[in-house]
Protein backbone atom coordinates (compact mmCIF):
# COMPACT_ATOMS: atom_id res chain seq x y z
CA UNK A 1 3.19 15.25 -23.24
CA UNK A 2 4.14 13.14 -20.03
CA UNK A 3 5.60 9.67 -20.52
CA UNK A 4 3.52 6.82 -18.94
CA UNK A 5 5.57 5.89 -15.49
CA UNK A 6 6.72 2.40 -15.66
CA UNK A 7 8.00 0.18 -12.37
CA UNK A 8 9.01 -2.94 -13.62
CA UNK A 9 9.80 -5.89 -10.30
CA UNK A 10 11.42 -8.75 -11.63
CA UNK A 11 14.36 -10.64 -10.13
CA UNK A 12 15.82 -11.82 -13.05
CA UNK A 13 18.21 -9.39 -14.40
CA UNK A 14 17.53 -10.59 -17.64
CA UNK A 15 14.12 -10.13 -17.59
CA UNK A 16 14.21 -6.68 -16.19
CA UNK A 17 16.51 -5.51 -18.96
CA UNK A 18 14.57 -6.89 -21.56
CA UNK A 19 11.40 -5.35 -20.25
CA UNK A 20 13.03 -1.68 -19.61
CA UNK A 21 14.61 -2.00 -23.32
CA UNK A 22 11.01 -2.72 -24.71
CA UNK A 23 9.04 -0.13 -22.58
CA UNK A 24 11.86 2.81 -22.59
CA UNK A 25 10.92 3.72 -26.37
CA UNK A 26 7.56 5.19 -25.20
CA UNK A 27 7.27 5.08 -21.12
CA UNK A 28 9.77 6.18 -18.07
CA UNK A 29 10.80 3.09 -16.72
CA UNK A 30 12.28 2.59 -13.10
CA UNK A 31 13.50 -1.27 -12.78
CA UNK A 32 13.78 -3.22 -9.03
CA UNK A 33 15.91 -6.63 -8.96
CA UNK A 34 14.31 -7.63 -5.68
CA UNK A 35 11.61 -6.64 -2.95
CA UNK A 36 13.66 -4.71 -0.87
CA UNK A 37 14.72 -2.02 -3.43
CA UNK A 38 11.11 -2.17 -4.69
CA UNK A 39 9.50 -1.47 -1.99
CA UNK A 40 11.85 1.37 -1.31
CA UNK A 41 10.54 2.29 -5.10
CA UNK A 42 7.07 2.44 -4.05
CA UNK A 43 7.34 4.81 -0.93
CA UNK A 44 8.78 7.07 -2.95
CA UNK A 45 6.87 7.88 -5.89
CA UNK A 46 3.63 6.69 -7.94
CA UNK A 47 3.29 4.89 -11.12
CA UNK A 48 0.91 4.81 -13.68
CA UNK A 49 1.52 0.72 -13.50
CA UNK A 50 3.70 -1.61 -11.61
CA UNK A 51 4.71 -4.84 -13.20
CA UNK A 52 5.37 -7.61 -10.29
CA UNK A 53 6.23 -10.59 -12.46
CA UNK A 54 8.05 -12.66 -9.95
CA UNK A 55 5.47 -14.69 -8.46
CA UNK A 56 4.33 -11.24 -7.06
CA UNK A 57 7.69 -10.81 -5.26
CA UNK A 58 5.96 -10.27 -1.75
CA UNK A 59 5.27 -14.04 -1.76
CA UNK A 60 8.62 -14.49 -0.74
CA UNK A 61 7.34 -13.10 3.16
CA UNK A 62 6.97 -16.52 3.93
CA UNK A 63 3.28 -15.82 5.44
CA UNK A 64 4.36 -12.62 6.91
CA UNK A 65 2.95 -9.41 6.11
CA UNK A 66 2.18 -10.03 2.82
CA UNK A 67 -1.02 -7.98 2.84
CA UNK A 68 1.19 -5.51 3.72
CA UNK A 69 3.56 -6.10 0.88
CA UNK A 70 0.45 -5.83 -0.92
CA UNK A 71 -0.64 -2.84 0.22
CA UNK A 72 2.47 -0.78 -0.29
CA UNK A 73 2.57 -2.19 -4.30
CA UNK A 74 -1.08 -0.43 -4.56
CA UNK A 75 -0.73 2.51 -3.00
CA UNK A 76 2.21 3.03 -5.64
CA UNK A 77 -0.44 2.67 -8.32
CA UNK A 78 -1.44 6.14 -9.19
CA UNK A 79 -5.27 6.98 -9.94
CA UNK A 80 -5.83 5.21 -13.63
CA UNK A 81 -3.39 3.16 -13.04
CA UNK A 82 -2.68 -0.21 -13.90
CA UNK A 83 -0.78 -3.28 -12.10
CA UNK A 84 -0.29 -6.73 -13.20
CA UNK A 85 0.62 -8.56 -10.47
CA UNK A 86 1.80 -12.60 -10.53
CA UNK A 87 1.32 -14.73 -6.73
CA UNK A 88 2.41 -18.74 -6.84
CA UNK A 89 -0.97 -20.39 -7.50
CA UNK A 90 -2.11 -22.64 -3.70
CA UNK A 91 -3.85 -24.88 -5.85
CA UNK A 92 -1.06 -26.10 -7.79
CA UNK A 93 1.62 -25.92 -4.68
CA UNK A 94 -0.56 -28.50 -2.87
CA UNK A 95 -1.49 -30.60 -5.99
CA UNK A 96 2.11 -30.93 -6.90
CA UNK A 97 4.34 -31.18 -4.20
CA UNK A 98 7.50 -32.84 -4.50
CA UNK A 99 9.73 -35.08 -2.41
CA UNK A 100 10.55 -32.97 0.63
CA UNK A 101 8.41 -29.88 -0.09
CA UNK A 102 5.14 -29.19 2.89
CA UNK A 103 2.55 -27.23 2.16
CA UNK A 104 0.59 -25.62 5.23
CA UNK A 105 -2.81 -25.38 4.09
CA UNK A 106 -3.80 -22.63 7.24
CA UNK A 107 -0.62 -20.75 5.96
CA UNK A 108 -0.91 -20.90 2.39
CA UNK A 109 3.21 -21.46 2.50
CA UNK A 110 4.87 -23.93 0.43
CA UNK A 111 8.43 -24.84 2.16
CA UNK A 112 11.14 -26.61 0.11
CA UNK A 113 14.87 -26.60 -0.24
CA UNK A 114 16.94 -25.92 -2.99
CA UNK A 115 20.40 -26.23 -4.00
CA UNK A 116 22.19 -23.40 -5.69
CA UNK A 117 25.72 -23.72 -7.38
CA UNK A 118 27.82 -20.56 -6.89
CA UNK A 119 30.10 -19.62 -9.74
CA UNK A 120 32.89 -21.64 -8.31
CA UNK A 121 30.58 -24.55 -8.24
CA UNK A 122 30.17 -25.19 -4.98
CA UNK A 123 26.85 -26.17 -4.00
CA UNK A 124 24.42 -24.83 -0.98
CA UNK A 125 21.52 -26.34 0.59
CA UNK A 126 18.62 -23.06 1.22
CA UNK A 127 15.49 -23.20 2.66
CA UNK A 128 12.75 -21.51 0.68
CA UNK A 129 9.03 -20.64 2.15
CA UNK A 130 6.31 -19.19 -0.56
CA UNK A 131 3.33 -18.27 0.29
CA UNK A 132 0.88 -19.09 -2.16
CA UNK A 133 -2.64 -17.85 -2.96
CA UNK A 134 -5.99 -18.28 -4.47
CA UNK A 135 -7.43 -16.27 -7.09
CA UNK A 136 -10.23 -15.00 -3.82
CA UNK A 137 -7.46 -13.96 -2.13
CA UNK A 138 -6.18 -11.75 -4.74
CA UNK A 139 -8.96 -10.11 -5.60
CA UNK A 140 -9.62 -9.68 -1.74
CA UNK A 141 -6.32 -8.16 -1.48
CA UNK A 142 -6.92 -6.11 -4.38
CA UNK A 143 -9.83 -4.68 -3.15
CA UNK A 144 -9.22 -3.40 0.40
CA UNK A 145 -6.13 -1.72 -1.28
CA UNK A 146 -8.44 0.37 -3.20
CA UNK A 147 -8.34 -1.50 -6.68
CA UNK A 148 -10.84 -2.84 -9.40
CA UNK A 149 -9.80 -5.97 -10.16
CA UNK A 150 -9.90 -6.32 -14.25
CA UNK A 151 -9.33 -10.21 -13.77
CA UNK A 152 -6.95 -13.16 -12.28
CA UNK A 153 -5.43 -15.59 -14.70
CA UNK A 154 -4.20 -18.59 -14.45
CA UNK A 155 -0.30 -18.17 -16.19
CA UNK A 156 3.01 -20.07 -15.97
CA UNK A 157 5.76 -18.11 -15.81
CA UNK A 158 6.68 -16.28 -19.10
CA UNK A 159 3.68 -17.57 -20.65
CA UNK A 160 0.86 -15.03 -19.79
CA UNK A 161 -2.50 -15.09 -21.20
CA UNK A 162 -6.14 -14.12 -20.30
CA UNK A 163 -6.97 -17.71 -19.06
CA UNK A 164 -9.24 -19.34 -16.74
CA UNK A 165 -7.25 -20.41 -13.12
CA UNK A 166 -6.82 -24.49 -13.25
CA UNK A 167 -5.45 -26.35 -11.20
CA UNK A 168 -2.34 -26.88 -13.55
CA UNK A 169 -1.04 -23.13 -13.76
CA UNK A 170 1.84 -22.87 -11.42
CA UNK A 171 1.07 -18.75 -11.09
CA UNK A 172 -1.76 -16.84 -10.73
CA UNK A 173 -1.97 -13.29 -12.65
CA UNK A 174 -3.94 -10.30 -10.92
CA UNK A 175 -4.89 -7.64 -13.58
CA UNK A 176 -6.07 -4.59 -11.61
CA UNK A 177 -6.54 -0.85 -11.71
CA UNK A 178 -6.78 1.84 -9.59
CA UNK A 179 -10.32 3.82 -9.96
CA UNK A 180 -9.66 7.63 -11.33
């Protein structure tokens, strides 16, 4: 019997490894750290589901293509198959911005910057653009890429759950499927 095909997007390395030693028992699992090397991923092959985890990982476009992005994650989807899919939540970016972050409302990007310590401890200033998105716009997304949508939840990260999308849930989740 064929193994279920597993990609699993996450750029915490942590994350990832914990998620490929869970799924491994039972599924082929293929694990990307970051966009780049998923997207690579997804031209290559299809999946019976893609897990995108890291704010949907194409948010990081900065306004950019992400339909795109979007796009190329679905067509990986093979018929019956699944994706769960997490995008930074608009609502919340422009309800809780913080001392120096914009949000561009005709973008949908959130812009901030952050300071990273390296592991000498010397600090950097970055400069960080997310674009952020409504539950709509997910499920619009989802469908001109050829996907039911099975529902979009409103989640914080690590904490998933089939819940209503408030304006407190940093994340929104996109449950979807690909028609057989």
């Amino acid at each position: 019997m064929r193994r279920t095909r597993v990609l699993v997007v996450d750029d915490e390395p942590l994350v990832a490894s914990a998620a490929r030693r869970l799924l491994a028992r039972t599924h082929e699992v293929q694990v990307a750290h970051c966009g780049r090397t998923a997207l690579a991923m997804l031209d290559q092959s299809s999946f019976d589901a893609v897990l995108c985890l890291c704010q949907g990982g194409f948010g990081l476009l900065g306004g950019r293509d992400e339909a795109r992005a979007f796009e190329r994650i679905a067509a990986a989807v093979g018929q019956g198959g699944r994706l769960a899919l997490t995008a930074f939540s608009a609502a919340f970016a422009a309800r809780f911005l913080e001392d120096g972050e914009t949000f561009d409302p005709a973008t949908g990007v959130l812009h901030e910057r952050s300071t990273v310590r390296n592991e000498d401890g010397v600090e950097e200033v970055f400069d960080a653009w997310t674009t952020c998105f409504t539950a709509r716009e997910l499920e619009l997304l989802a469908g001109r890429a050829g996907l039911d949508v099975i529902g979009v939840h409103g989640v914080a990260p690590g904490r998933y759950a089939t819940a209503a999308p408030t304006l407190d849930h940093p994340e929104l989740l996109l449950l979807a499927r690909r028609p057989t």
